[in-house]
Protein backbone atom coordinates (compact mmCIF):
# COMPACT_ATOMS: atom_id res chain seq x y z
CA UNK A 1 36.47 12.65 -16.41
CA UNK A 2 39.88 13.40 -16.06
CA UNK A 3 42.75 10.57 -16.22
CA UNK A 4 44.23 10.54 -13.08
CA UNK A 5 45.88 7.30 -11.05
CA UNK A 6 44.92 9.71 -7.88
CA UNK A 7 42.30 8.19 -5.25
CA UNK A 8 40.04 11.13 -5.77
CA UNK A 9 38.49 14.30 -7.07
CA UNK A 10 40.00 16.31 -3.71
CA UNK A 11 43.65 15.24 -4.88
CA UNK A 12 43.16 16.90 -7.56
CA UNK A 13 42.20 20.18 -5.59
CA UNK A 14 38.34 20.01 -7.24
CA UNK A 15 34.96 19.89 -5.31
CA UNK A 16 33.36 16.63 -4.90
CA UNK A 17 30.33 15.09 -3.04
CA UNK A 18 30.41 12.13 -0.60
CA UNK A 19 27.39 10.40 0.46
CA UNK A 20 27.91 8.21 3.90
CA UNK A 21 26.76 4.53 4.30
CA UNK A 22 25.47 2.59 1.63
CA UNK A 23 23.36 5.09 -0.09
CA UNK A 24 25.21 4.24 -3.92
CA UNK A 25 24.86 0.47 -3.16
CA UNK A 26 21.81 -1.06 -5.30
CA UNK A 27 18.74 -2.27 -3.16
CA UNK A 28 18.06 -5.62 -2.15
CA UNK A 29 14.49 -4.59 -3.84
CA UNK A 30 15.72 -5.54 -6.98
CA UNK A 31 15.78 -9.42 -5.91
CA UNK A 32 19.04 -11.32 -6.04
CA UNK A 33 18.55 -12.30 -9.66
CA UNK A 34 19.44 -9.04 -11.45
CA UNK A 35 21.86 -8.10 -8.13
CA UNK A 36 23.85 -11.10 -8.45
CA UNK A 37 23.65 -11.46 -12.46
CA UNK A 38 26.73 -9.06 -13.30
CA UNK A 39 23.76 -7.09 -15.62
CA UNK A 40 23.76 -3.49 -15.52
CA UNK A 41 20.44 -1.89 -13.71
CA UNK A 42 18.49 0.98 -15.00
CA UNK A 43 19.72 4.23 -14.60
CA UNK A 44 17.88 7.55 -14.17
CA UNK A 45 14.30 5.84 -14.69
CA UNK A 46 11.24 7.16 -13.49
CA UNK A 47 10.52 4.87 -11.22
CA UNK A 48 13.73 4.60 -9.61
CA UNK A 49 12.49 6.02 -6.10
CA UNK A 50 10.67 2.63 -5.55
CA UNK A 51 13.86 0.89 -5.72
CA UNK A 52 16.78 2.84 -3.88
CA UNK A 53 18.09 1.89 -0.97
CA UNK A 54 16.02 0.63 1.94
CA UNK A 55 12.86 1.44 -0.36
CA UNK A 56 11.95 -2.43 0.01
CA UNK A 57 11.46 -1.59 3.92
CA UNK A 58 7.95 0.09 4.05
CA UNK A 59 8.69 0.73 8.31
CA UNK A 60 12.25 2.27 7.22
CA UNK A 61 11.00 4.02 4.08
CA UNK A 62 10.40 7.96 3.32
CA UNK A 63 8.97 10.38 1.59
CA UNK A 64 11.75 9.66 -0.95
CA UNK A 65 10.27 6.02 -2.56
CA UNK A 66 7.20 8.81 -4.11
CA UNK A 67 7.31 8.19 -7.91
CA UNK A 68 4.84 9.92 -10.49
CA UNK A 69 2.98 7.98 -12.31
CA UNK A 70 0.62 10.59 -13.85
CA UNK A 71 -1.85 11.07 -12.52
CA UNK A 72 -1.17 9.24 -9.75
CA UNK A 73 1.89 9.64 -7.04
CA UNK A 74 2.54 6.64 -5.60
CA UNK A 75 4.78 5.44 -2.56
CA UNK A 76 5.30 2.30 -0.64
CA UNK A 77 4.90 3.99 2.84
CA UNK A 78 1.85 3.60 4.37
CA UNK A 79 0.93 2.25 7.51
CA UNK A 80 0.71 -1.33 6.06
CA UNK A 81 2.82 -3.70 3.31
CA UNK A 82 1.86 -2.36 -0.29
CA UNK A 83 1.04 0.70 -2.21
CA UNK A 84 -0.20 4.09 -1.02
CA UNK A 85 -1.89 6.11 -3.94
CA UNK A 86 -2.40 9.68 -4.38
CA UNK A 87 -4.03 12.21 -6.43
CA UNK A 88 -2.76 15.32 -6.95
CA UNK A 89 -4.25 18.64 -5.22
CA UNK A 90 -3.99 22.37 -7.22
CA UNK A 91 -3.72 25.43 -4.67
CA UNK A 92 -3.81 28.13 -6.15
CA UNK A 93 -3.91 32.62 -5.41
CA UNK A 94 -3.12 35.57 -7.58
CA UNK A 95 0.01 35.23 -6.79
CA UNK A 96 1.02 30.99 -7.75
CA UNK A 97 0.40 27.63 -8.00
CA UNK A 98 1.32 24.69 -7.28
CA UNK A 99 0.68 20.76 -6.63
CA UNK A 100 0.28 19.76 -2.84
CA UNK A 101 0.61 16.12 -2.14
CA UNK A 102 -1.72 15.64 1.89
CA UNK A 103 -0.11 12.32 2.56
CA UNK A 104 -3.67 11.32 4.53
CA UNK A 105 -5.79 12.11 1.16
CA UNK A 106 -3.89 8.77 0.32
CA UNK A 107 -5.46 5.22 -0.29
CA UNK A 108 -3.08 2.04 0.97
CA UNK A 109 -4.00 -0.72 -1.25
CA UNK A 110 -2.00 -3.38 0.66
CA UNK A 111 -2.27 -6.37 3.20
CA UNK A 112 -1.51 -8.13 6.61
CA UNK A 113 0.42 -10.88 7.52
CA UNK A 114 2.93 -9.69 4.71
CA UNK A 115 6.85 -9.33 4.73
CA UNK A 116 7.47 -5.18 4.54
CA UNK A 117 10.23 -5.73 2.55
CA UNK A 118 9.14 -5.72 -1.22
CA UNK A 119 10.98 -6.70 -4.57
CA UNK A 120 11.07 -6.50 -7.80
CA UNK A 121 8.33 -9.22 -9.75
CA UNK A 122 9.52 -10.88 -12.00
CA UNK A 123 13.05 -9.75 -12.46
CA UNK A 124 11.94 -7.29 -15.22
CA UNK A 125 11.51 -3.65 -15.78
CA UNK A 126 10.92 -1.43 -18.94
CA UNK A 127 10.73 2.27 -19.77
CA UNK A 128 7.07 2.20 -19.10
CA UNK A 129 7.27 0.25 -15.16
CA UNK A 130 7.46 -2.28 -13.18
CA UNK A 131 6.01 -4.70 -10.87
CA UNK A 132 6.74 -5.01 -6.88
CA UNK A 133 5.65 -7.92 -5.03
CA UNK A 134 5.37 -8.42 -1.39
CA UNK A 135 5.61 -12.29 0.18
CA UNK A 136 3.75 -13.87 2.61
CA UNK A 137 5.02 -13.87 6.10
CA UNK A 138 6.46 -17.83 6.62
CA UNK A 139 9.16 -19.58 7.42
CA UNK A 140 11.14 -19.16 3.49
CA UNK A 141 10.69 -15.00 3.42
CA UNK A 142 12.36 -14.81 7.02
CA UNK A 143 15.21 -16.29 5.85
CA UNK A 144 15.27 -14.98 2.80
CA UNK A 145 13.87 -11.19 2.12
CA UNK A 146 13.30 -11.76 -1.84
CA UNK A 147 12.07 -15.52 -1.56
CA UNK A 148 9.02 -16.82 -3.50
CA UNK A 149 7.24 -19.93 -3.67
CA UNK A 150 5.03 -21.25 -5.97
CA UNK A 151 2.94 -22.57 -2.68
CA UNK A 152 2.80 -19.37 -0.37
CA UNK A 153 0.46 -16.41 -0.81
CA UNK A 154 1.98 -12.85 -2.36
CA UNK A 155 0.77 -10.09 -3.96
CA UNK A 156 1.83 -7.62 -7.15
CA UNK A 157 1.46 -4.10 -7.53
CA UNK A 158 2.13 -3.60 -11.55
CA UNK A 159 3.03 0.11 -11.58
CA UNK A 160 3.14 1.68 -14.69
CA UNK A 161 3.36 5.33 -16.55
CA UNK A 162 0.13 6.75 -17.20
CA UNK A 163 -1.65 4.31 -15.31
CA UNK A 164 -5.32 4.74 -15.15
CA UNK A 165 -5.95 2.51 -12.78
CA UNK A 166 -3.77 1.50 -9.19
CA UNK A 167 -4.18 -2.09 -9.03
CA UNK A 168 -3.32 -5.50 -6.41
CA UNK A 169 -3.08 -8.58 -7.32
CA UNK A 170 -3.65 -11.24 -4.70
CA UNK A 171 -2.49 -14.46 -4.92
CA UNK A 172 -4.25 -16.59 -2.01
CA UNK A 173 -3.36 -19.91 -1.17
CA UNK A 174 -5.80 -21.95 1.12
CA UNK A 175 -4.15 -23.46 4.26
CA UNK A 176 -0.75 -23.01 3.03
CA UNK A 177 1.87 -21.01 3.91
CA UNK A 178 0.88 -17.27 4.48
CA UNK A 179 -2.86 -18.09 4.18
CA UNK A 180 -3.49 -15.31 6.71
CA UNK A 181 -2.82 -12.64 4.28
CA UNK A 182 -5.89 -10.61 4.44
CA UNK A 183 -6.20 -7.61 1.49
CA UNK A 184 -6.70 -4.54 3.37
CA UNK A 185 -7.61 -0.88 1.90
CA UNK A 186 -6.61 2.19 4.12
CA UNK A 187 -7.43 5.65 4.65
CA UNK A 188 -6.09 8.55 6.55
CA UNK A 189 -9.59 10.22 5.83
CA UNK A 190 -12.99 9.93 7.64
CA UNK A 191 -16.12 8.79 5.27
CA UNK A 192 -18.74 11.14 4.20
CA UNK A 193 -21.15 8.87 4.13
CA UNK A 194 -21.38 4.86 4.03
CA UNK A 195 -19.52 2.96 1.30
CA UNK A 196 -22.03 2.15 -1.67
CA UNK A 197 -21.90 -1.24 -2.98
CA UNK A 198 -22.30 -2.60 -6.23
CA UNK A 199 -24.04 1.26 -7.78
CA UNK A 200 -27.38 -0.87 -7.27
CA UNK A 201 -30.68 1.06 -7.95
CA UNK A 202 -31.57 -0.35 -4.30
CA UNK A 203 -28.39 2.01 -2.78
CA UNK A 204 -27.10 -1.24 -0.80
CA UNK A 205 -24.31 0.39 1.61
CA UNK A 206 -21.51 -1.01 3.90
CA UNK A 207 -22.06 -0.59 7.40
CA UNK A 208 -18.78 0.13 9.24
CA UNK A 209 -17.99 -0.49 12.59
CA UNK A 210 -16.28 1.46 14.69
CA UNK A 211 -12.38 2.08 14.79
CA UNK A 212 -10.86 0.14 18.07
CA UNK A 213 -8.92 2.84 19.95
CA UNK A 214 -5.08 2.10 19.25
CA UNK A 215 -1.58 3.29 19.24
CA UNK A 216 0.38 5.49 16.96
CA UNK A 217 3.54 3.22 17.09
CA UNK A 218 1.82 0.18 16.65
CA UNK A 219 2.94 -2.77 14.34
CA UNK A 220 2.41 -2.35 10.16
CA UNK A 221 0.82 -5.50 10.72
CA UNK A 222 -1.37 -4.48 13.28
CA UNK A 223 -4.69 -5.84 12.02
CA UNK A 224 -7.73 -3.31 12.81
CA UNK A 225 -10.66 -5.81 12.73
CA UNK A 226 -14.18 -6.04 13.15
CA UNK A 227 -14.72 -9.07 13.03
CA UNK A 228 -18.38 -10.91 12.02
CA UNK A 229 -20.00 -12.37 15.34
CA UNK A 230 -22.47 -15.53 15.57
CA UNK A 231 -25.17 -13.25 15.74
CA UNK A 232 -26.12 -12.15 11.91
CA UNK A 233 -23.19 -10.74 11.28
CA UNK A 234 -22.38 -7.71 13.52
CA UNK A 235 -19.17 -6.52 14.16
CA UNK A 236 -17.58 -6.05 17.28
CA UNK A 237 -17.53 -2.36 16.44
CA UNK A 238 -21.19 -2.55 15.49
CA UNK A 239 -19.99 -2.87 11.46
CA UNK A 240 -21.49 -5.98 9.42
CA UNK A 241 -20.44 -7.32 6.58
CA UNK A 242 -21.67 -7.17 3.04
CA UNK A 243 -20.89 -9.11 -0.68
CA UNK A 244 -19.65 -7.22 -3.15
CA UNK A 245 -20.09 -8.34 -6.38
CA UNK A 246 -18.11 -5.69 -8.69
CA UNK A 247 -17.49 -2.50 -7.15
CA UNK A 248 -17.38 -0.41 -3.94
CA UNK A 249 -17.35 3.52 -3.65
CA UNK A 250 -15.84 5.54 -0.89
CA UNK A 251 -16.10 8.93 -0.23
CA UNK A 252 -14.63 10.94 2.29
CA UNK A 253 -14.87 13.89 4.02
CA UNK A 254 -11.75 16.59 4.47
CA UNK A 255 -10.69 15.46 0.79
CA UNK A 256 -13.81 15.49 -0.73
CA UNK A 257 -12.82 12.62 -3.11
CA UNK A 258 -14.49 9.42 -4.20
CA UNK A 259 -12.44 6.57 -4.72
CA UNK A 260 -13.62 3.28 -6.67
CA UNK A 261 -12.48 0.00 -5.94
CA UNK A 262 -13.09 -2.83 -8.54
CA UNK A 263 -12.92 -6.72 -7.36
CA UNK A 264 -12.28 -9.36 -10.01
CA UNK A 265 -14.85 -11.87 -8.74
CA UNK A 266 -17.41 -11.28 -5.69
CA UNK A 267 -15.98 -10.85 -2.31
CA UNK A 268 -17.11 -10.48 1.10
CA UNK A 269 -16.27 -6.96 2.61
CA UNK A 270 -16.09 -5.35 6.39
CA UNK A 271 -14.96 -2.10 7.37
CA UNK A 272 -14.31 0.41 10.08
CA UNK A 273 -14.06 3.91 10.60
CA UNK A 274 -13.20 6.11 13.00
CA UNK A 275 -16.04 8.71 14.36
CA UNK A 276 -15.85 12.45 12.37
CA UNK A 277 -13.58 14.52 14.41
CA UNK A 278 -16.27 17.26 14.51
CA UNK A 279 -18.72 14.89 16.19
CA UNK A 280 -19.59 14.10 19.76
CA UNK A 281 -18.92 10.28 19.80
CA UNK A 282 -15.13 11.43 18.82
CA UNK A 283 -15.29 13.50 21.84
CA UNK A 284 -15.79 10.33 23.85
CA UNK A 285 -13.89 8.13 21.79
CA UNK A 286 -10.86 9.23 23.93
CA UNK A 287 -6.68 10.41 22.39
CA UNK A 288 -6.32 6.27 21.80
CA UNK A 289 -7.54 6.36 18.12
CA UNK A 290 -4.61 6.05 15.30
CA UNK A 291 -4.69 9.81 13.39
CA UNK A 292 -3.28 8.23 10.38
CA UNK A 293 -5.59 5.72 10.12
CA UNK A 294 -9.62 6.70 10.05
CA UNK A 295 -10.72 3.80 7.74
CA UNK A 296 -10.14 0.47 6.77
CA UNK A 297 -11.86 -2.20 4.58
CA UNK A 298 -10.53 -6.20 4.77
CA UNK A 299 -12.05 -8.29 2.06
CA UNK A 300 -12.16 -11.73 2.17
CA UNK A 301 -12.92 -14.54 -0.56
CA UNK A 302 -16.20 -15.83 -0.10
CA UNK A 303 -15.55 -18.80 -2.22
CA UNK A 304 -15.04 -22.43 -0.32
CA UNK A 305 -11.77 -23.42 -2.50
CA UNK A 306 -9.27 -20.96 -3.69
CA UNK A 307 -6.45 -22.46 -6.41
CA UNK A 308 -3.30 -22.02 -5.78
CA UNK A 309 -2.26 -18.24 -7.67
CA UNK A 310 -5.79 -17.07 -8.07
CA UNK A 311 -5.69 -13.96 -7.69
């Protein structure tokens, strides 16, 4: 750098590069303890994408919050609050090759009834991640984007290099504030065939119902539900639910991939779908139905008391 006491690199007849608004000003995703601590941040880490500006604003986000984990890409900009995963795609001809990224091959690991705006858990990074956490809508995170209470629901995302896993925690609180938060799994994908549940020798599947018609521009909180009726347990969309114990598998057509999601105790488990394009019910199903969102599984504890931070 050259000593100068002029205001800037054009006074001294050199090129430089300007960048309008705010776009060198650090994020409010990194929470107000590090921002307002006098510490310097982290420069030129990895997983700096999920922290520049406006990156803790999933409905203002882009393309630009993707961060590689290896294997997986991940970004914070899917239709709901949390974590959209991908795996990476190889095309390939005589003449190159190269790594596609089909954002609706994705899996959004996330919830309703949670603040878009994310921050940084904990108030800690290191060279191999980091942890985001999204609040519970209430009362303290609309006054405050990077509140937390010990009393409201939340969940973490720990995102780390070399990952082998993408993982949620929830933290559920019963009857508190943000008790509403309801874990939610989304796909931009139809299913090949119904979600298996548990591997069980008996082939015990999910039955989904059938994706309400909706709008494009709709909320990130928009909640897509088919809901259990008094009647045995159909859904309004003709879905019912089901327990799962350990495990569920998904696997869905266009991609071609299977996807694997583990619950840490047992869990009771709807979904809905939308019909395959190629079929005749989507024919009928009218232009209403969401093309970014085919599927989505809600899980709900089954358990009649949930401690505070069990997750």
């Amino acid at each position: 750098a050259s000593a100068s006491w002029l205001k800037s690199p054009k006074s001294l007849g050199l090129y430089s590069v300007e960048r309008e608004g705010d776009g060198l000003k650090p994020a409010k995703a990194w929470g107000p303890a590090l921002l307002e601590s006098g510490r310097p941040l982290p420069t030129n880490a990895w997983y700096l994408n999920l922290l520049s500006e406006n990156a803790g604003n999933s409905t203002l986000n882009t393309e630009a919050s993707r961060v590689y984990t290896i294997p997986y890409i991940v970004d914070t900009i899917g239709k709901i609050p949390g974590i959209r995963v991908h795996w990476p795609t190889l095309q390939a001809n005589t003449r190159n090759m190269q790594m596609v990224v089909d954002a609706s091959n994705g899996l959004t690991l996330g919830a309703t009834n949670v603040d878009p705006f994310y921050h940084l858990a904990s108030n800690t990074t290191s060279p191999l991640g980091l942890a985001l956490q999204w609040n519970a809508i209430n009362k303290s995170t609309k006054d405050d984007d990077n509140s937390s209470s010990s009393s409201a629901s939340m969940m973490v995302a720990p995102i780390v290099r070399g990952m082998p896993y993408a993982t949620m925690e929830y933290y559920l609180t019963r009857g508190g504030a943000g008790a509403g938060i309801i874990p939610t799994v989304l796909s931009g994908k139809v299913l090949a065939s119904d979600p298996i549940v548990d591997n069980s020798t008996l082939l015990t599947t999910l039955k989904c119902g059938l994706l309400e018609d909706g709008d494009d521009s709709s909320s990130h909180n928009r909640i897509l539900r088919s809901e259990e009726s008094s009647d045995g347990g159909s859904g309004s969309g003709g879905g019912k639910s089901q327990v799962i114990q350990k495990e569920i598998s998904l696997h869905f057509k266009g991609s071609d991939f299977t996807w694997m999601i583990f619950v840490s105790r047992p869990v009771k488990a709807t979904c809905v779908s939308a019909p395959d394009p190629e079929s005749s019910q989507a024919s009928s199903s009218g232009p209403g139905i969401p093309r970014d969102v085919m599927f989505q599984l809600q899980l709900q504890d089954i358990d009649e008391e949930v401690d505070e931070n069990d997750s």
